[in-house]
PDB file of N, CA and C in Angstrom:
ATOM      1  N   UNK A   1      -3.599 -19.411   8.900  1.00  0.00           N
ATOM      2  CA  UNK A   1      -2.524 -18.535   8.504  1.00  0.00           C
ATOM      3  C   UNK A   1      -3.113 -17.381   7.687  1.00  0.00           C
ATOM      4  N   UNK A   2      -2.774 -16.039   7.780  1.00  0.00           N
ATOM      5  CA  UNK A   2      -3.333 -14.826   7.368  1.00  0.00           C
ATOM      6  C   UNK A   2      -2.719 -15.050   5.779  1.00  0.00           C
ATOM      7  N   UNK A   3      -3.288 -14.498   5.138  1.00  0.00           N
ATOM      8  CA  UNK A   3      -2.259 -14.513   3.436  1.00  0.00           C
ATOM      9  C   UNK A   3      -2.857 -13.215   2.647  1.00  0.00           C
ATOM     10  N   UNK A   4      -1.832 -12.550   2.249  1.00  0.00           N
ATOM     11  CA  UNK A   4      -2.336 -11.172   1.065  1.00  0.00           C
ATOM     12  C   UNK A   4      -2.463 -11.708  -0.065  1.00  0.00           C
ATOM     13  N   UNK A   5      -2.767 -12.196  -1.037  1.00  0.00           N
ATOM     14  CA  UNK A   5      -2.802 -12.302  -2.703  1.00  0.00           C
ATOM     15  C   UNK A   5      -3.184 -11.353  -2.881  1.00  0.00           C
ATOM     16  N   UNK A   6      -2.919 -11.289  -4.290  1.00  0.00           N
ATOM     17  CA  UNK A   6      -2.837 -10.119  -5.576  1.00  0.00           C
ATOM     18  C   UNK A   6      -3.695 -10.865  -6.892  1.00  0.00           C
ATOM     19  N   UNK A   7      -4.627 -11.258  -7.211  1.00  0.00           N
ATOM     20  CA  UNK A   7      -5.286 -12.287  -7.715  1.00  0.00           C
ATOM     21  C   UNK A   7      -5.395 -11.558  -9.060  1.00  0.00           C
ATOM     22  N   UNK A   8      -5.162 -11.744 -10.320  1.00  0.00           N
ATOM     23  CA  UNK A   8      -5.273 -11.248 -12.333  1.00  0.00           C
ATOM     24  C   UNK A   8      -6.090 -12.859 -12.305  1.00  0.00           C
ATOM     25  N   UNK A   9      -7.496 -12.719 -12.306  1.00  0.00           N
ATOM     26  CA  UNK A   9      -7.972 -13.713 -13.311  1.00  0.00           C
ATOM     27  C   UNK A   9      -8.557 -12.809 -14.824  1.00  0.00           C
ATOM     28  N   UNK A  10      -8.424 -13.695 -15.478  1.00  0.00           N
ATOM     29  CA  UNK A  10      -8.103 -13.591 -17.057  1.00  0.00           C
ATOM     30  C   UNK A  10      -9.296 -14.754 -17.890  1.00  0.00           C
ATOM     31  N   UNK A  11     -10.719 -14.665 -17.921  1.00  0.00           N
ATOM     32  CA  UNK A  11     -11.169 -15.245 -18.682  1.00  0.00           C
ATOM     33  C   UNK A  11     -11.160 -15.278 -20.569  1.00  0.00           C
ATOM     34  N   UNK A  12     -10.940 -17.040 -20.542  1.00  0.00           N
ATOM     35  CA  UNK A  12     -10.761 -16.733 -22.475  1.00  0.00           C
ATOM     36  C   UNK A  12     -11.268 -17.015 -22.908  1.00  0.00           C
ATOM     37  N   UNK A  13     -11.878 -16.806 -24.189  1.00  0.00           N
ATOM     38  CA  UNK A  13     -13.033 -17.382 -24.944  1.00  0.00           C
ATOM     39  C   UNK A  13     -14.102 -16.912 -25.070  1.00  0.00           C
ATOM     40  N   UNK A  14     -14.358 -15.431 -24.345  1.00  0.00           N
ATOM     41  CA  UNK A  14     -15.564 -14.968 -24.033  1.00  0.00           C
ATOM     42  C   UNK A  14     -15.409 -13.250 -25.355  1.00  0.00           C
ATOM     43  N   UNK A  15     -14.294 -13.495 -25.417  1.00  0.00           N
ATOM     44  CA  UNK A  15     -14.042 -12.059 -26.103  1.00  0.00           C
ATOM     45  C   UNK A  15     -13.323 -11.284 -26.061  1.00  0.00           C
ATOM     46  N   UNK A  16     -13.544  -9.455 -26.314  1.00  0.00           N
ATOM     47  CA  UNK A  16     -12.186  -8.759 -25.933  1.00  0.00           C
ATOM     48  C   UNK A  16     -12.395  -8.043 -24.483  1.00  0.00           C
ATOM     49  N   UNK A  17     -14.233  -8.088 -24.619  1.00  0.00           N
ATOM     50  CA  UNK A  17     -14.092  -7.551 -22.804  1.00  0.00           C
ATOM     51  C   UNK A  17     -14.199  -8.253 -21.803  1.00  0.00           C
ATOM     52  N   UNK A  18     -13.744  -8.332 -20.729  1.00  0.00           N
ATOM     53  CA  UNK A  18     -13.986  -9.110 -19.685  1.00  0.00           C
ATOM     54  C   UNK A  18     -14.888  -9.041 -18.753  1.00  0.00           C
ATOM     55  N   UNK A  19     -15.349  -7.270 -18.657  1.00  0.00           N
ATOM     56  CA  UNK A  19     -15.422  -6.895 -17.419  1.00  0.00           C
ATOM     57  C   UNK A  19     -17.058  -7.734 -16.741  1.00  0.00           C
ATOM     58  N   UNK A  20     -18.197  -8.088 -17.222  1.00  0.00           N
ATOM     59  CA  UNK A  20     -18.876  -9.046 -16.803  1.00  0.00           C
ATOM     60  C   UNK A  20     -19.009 -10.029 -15.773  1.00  0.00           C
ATOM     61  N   UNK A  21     -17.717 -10.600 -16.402  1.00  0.00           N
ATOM     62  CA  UNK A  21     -16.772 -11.951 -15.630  1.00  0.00           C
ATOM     63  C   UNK A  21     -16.047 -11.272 -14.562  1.00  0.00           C
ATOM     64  N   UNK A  22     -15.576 -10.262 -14.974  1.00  0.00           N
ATOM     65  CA  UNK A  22     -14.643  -9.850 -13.669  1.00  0.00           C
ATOM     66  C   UNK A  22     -16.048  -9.141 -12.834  1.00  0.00           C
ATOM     67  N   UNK A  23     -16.820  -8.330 -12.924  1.00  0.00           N
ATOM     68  CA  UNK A  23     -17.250  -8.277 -11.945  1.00  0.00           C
ATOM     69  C   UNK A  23     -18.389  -9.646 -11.128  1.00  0.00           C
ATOM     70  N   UNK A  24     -18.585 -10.435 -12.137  1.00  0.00           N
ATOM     71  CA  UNK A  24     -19.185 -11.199 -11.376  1.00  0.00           C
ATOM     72  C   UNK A  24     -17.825 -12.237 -10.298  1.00  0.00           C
ATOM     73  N   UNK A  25     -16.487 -12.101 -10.318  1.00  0.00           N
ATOM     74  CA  UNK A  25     -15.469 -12.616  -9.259  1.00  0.00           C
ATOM     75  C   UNK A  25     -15.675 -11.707  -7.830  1.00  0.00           C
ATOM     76  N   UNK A  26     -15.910 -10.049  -8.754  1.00  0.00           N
ATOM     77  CA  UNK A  26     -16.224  -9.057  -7.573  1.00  0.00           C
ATOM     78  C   UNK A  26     -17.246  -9.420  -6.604  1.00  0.00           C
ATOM     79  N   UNK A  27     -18.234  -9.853  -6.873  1.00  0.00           N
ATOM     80  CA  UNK A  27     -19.356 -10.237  -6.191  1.00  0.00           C
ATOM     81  C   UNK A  27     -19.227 -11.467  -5.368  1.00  0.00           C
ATOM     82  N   UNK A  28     -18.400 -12.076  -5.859  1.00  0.00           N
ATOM     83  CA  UNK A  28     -17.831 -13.498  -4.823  1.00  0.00           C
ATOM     84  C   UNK A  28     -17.350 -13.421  -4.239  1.00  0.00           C
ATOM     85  N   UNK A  29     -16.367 -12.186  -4.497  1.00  0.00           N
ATOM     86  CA  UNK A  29     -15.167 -12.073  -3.118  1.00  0.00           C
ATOM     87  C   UNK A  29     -15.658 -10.982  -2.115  1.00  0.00           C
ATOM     88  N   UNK A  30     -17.042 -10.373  -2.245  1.00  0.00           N
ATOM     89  CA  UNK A  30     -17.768  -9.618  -1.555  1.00  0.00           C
ATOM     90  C   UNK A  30     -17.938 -10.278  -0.662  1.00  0.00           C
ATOM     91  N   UNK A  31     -19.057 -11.754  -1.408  1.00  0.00           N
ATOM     92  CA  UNK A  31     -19.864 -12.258  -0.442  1.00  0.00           C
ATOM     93  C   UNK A  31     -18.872 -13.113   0.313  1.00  0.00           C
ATOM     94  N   UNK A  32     -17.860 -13.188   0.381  1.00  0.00           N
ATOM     95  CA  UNK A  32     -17.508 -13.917   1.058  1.00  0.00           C
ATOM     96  C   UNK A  32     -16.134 -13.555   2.269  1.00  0.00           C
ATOM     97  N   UNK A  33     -16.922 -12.274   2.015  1.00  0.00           N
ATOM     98  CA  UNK A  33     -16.423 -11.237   3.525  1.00  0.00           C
ATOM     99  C   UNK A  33     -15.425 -10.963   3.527  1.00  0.00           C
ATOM    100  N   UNK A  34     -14.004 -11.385   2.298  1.00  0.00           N
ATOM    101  CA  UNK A  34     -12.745 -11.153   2.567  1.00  0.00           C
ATOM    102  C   UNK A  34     -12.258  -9.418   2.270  1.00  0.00           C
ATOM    103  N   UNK A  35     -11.632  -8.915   2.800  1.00  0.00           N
ATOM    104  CA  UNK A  35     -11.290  -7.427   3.094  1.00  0.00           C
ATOM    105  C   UNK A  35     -10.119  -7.724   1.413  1.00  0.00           C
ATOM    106  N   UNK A  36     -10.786  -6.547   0.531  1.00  0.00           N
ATOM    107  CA  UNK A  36     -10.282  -6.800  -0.768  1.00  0.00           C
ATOM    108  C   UNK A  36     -10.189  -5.172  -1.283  1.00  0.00           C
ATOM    109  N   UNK A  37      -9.113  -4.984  -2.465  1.00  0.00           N
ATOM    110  CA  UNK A  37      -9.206  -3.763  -2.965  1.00  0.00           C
ATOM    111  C   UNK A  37      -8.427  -4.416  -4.645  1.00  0.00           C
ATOM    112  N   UNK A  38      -9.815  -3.994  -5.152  1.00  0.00           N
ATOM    113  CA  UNK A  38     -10.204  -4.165  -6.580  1.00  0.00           C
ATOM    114  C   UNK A  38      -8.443  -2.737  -7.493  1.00  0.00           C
ATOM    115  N   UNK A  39      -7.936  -3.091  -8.254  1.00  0.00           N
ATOM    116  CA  UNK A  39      -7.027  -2.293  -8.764  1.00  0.00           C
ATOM    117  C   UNK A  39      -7.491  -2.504 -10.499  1.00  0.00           C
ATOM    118  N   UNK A  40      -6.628  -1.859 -11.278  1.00  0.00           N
ATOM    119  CA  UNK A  40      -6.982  -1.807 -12.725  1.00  0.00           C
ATOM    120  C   UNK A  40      -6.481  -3.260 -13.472  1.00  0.00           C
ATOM    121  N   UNK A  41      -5.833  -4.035 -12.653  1.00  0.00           N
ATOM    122  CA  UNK A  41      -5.062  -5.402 -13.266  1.00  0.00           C
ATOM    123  C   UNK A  41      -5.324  -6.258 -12.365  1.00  0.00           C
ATOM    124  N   UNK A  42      -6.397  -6.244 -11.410  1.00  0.00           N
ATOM    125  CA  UNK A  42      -6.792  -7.283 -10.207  1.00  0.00           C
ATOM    126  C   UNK A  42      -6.935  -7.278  -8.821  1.00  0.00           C
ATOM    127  N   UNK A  43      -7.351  -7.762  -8.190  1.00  0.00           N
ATOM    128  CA  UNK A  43      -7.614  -7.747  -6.873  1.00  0.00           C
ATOM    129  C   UNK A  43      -6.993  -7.916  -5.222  1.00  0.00           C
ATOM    130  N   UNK A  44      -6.396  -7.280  -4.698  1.00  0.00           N
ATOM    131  CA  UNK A  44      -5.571  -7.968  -3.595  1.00  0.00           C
ATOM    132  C   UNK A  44      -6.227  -8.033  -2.736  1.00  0.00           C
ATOM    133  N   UNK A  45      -6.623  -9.169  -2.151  1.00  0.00           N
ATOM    134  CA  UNK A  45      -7.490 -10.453  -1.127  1.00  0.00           C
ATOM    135  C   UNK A  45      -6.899 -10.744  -0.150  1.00  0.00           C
ATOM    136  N   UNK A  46      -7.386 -10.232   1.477  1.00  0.00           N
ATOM    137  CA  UNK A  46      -6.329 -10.841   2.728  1.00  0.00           C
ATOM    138  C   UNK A  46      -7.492 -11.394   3.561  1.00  0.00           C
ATOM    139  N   UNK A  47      -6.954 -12.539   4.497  1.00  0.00           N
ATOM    140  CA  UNK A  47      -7.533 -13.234   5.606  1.00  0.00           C
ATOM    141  C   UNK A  47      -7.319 -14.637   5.272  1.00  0.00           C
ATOM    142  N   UNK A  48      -8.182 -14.900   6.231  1.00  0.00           N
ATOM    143  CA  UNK A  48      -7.180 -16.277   6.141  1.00  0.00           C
ATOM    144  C   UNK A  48      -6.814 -17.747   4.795  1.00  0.00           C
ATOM    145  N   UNK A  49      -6.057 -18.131   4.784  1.00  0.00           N
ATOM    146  CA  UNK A  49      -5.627 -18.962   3.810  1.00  0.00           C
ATOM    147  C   UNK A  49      -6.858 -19.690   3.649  1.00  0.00           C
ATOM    148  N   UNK A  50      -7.231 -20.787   4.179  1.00  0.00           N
ATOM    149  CA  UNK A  50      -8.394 -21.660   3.324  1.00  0.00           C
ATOM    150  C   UNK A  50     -10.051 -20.495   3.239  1.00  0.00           C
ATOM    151  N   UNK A  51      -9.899 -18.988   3.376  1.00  0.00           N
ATOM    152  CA  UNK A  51     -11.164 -18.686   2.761  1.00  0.00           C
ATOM    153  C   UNK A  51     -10.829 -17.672   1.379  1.00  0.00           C
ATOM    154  N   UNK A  52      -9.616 -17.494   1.437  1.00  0.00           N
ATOM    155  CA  UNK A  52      -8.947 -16.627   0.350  1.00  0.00           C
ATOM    156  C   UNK A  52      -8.626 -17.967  -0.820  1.00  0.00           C
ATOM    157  N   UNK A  53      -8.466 -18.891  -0.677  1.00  0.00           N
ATOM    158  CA  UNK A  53      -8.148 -20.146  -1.707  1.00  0.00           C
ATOM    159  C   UNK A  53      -9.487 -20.852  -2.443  1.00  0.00           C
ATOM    160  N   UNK A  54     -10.449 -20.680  -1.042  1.00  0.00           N
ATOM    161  CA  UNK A  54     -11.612 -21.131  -1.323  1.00  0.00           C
ATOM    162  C   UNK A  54     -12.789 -19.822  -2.074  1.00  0.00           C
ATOM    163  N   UNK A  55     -12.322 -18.451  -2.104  1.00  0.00           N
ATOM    164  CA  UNK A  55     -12.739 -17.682  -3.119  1.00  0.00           C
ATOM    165  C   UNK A  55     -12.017 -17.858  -4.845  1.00  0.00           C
ATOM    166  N   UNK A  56     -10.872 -18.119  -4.398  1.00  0.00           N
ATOM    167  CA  UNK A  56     -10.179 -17.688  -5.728  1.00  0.00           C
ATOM    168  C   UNK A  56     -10.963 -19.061  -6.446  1.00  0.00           C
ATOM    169  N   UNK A  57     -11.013 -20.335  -5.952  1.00  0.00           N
ATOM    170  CA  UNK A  57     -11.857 -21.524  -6.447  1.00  0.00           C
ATOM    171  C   UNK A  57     -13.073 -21.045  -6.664  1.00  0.00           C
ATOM    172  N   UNK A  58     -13.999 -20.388  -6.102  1.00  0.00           N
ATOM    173  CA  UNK A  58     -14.858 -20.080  -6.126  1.00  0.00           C
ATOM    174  C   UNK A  58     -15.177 -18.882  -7.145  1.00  0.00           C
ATOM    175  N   UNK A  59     -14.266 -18.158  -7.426  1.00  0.00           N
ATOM    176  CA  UNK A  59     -13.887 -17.343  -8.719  1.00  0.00           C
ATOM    177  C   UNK A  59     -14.055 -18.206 -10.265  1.00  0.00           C
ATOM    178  N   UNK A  60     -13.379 -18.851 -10.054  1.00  0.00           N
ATOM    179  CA  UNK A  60     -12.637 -20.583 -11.043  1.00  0.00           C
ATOM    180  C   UNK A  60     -14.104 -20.909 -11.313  1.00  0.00           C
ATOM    181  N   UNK A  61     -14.817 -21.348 -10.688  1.00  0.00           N
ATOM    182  CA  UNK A  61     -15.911 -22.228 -10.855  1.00  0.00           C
ATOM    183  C   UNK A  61     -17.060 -21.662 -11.443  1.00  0.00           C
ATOM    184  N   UNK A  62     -17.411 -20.504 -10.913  1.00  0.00           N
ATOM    185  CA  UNK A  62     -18.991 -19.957 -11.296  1.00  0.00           C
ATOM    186  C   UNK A  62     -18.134 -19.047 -12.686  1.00  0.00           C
ATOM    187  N   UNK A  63     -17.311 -19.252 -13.158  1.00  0.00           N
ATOM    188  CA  UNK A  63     -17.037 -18.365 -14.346  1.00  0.00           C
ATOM    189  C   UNK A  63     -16.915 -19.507 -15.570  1.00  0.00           C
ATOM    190  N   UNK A  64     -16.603 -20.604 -14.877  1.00  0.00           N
ATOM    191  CA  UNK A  64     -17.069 -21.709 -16.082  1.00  0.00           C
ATOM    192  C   UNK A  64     -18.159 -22.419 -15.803  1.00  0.00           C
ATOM    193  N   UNK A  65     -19.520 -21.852 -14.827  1.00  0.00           N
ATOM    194  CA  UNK A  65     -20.319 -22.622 -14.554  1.00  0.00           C
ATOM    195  C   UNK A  65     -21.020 -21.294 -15.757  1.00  0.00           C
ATOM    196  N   UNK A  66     -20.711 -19.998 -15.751  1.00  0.00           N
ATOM    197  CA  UNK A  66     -21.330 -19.173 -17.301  1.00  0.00           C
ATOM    198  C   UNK A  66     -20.940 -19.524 -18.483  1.00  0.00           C
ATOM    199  N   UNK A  67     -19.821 -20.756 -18.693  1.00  0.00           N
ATOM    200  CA  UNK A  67     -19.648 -20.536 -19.835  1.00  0.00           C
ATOM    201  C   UNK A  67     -18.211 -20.645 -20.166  1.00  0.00           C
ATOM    202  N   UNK A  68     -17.733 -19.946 -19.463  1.00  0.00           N
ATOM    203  CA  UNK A  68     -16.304 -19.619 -19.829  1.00  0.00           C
ATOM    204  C   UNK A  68     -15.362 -20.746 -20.115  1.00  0.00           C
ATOM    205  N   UNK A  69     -15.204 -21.441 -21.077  1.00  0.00           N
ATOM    206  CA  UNK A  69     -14.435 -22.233 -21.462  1.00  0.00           C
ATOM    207  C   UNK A  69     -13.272 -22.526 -21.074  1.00  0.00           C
ATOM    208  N   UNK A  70     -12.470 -21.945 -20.371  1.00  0.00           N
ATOM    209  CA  UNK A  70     -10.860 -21.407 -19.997  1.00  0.00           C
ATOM    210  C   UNK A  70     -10.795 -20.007 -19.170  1.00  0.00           C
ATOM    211  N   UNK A  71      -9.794 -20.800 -17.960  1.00  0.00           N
ATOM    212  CA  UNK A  71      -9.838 -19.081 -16.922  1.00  0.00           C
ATOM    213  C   UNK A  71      -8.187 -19.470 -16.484  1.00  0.00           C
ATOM    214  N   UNK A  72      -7.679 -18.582 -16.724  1.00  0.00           N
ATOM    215  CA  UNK A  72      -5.985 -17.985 -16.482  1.00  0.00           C
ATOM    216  C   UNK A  72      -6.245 -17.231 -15.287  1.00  0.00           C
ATOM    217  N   UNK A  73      -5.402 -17.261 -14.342  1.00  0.00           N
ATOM    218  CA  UNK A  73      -5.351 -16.665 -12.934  1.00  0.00           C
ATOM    219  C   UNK A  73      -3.752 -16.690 -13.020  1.00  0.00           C
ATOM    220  N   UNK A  74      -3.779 -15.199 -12.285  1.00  0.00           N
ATOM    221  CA  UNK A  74      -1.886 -14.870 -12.559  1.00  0.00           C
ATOM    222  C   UNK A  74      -1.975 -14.450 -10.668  1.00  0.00           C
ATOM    223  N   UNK A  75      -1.303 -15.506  -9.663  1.00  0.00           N
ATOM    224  CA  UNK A  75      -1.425 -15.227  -8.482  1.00  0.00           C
ATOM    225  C   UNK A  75      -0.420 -14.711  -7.680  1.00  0.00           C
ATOM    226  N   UNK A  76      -0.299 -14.128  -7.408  1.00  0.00           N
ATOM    227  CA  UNK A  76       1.102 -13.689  -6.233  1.00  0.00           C
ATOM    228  C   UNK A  76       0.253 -13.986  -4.517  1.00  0.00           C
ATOM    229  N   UNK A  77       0.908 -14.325  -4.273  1.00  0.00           N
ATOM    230  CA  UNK A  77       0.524 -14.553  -2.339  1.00  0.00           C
ATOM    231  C   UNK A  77       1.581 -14.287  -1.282  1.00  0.00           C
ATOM    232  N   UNK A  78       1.640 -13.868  -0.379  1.00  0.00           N
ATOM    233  CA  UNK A  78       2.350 -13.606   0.677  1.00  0.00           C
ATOM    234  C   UNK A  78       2.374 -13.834   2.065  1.00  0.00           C
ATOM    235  N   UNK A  79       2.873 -14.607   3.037  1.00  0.00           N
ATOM    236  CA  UNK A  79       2.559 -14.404   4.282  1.00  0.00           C
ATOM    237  C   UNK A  79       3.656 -14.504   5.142  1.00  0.00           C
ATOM    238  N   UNK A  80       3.849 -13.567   6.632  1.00  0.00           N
ATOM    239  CA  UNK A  80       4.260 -13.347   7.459  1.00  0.00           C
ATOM    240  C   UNK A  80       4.387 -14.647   8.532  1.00  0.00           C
ATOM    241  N   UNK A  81       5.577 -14.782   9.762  1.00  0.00           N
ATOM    242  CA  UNK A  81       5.332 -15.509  10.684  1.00  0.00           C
ATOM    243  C   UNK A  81       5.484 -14.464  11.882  1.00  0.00           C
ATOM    244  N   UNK A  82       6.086 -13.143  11.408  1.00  0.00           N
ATOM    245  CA  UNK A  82       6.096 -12.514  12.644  1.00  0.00           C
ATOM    246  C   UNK A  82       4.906 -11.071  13.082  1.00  0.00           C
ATOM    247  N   UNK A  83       4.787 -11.052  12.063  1.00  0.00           N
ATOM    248  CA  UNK A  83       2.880 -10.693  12.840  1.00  0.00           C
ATOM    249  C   UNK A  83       2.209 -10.585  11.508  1.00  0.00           C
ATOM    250  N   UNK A  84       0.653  -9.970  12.048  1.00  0.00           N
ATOM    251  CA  UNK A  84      -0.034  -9.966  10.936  1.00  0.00           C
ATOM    252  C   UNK A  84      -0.596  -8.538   9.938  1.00  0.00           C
ATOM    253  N   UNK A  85      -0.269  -8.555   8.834  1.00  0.00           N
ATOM    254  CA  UNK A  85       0.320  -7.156   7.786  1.00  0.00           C
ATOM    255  C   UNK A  85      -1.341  -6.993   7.363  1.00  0.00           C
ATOM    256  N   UNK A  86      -1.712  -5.754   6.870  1.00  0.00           N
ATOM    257  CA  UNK A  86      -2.595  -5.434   6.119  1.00  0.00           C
ATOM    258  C   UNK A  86      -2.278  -4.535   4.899  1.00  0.00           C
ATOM    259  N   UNK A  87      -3.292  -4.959   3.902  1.00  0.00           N
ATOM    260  CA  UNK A  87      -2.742  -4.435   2.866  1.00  0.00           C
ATOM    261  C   UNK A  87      -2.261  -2.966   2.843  1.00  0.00           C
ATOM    262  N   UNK A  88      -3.264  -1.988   4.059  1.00  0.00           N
ATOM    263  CA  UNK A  88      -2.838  -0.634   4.310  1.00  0.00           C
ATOM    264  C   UNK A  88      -1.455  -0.299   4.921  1.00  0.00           C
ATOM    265  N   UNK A  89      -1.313  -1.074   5.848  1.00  0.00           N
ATOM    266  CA  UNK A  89       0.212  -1.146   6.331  1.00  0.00           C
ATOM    267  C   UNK A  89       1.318  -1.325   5.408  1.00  0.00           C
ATOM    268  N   UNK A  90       1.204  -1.457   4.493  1.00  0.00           N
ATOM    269  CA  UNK A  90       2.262  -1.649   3.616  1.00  0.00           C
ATOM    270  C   UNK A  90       2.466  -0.656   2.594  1.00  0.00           C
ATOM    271  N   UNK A  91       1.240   0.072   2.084  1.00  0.00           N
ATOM    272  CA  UNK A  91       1.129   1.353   1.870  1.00  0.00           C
ATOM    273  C   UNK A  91       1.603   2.656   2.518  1.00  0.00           C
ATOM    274  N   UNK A  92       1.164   2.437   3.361  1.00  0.00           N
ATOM    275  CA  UNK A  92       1.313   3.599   4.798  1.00  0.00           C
ATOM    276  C   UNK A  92       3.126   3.909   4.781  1.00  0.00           C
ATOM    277  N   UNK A  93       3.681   2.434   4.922  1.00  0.00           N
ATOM    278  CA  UNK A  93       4.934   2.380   5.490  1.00  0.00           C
ATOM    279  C   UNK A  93       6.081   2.981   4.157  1.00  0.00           C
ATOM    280  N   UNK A  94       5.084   2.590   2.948  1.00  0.00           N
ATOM    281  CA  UNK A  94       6.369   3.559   1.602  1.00  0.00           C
ATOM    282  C   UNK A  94       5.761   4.829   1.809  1.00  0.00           C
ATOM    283  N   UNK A  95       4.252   5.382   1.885  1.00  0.00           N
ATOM    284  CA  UNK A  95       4.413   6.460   1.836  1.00  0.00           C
ATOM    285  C   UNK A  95       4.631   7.665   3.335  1.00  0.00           C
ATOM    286  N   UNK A  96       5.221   6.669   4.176  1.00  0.00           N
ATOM    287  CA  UNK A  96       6.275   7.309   5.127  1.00  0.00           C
ATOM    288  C   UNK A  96       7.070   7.926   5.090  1.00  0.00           C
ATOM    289  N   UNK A  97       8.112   6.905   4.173  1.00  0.00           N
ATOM    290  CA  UNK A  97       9.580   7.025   3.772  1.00  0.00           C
ATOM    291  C   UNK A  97       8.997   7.746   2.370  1.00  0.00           C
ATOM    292  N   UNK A  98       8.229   8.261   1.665  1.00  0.00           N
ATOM    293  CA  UNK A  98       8.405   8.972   0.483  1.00  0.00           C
ATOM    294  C   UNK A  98       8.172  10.620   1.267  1.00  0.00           C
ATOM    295  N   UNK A  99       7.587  10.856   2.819  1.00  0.00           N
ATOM    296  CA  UNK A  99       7.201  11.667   3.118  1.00  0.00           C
ATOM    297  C   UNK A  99       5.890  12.479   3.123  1.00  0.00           C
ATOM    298  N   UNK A 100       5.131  11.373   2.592  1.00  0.00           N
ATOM    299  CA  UNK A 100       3.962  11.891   2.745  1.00  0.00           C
ATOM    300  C   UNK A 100       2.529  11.005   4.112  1.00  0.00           C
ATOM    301  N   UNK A 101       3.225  10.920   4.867  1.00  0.00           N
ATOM    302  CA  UNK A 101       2.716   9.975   6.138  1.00  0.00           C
ATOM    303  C   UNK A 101       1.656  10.890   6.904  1.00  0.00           C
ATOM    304  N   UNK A 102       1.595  12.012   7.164  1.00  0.00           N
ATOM    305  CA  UNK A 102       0.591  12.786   8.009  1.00  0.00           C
ATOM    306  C   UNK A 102      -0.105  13.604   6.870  1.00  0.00           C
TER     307      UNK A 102
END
């Protein structure tokens, strides 16, 4: 099954910056081929369900395999039965209707 998440992990205990930790999630969800676009509050992750579940675990793990005492993940997920959406398509389609499409 195809699935979009919107993935906020939130490591605690490490301090007031994160960004370390967050980019070392960046590098996991690289390597692991899923079509992703990094935003200022987290990541939205599409393809299929057990390799998008098995990153976000894989997020989870090597951030307390550094250390990280505690990891908060704030998830939203989504999926279709009548075809399959990309995160651009859903973009595209408001800024249609806002008029800015061509």
């Amino acid at each position: 099954m195809h699935v979009m998440i919107d993935l906020c992990v939130v490591p605690i205990g490490v301090g007031v910056s994160v960004s370390n930790e967050i980019a070392e999630c960046q590098r996991i969800i690289k390597a692991a081929g899923l079509k992703s676009q990094m935003h200022p509050y987290g990541t939205v992750i599409e393809g299929e369900w057990d390799a998008v579940m098995a990153c976000v675990k894989a997020c989870h793990s090597r951030l307390h395999d550094l250390g990280v005492p505690r990891v908060f993940t704030n998830l939203k997920l989504g999926t279709r039965t009548d075809k399959i959406q990309h995160m651009e398509d859903k973009i595209t389609s408001i800024e249609e209707k806002l008029g800015r499409g061509n």
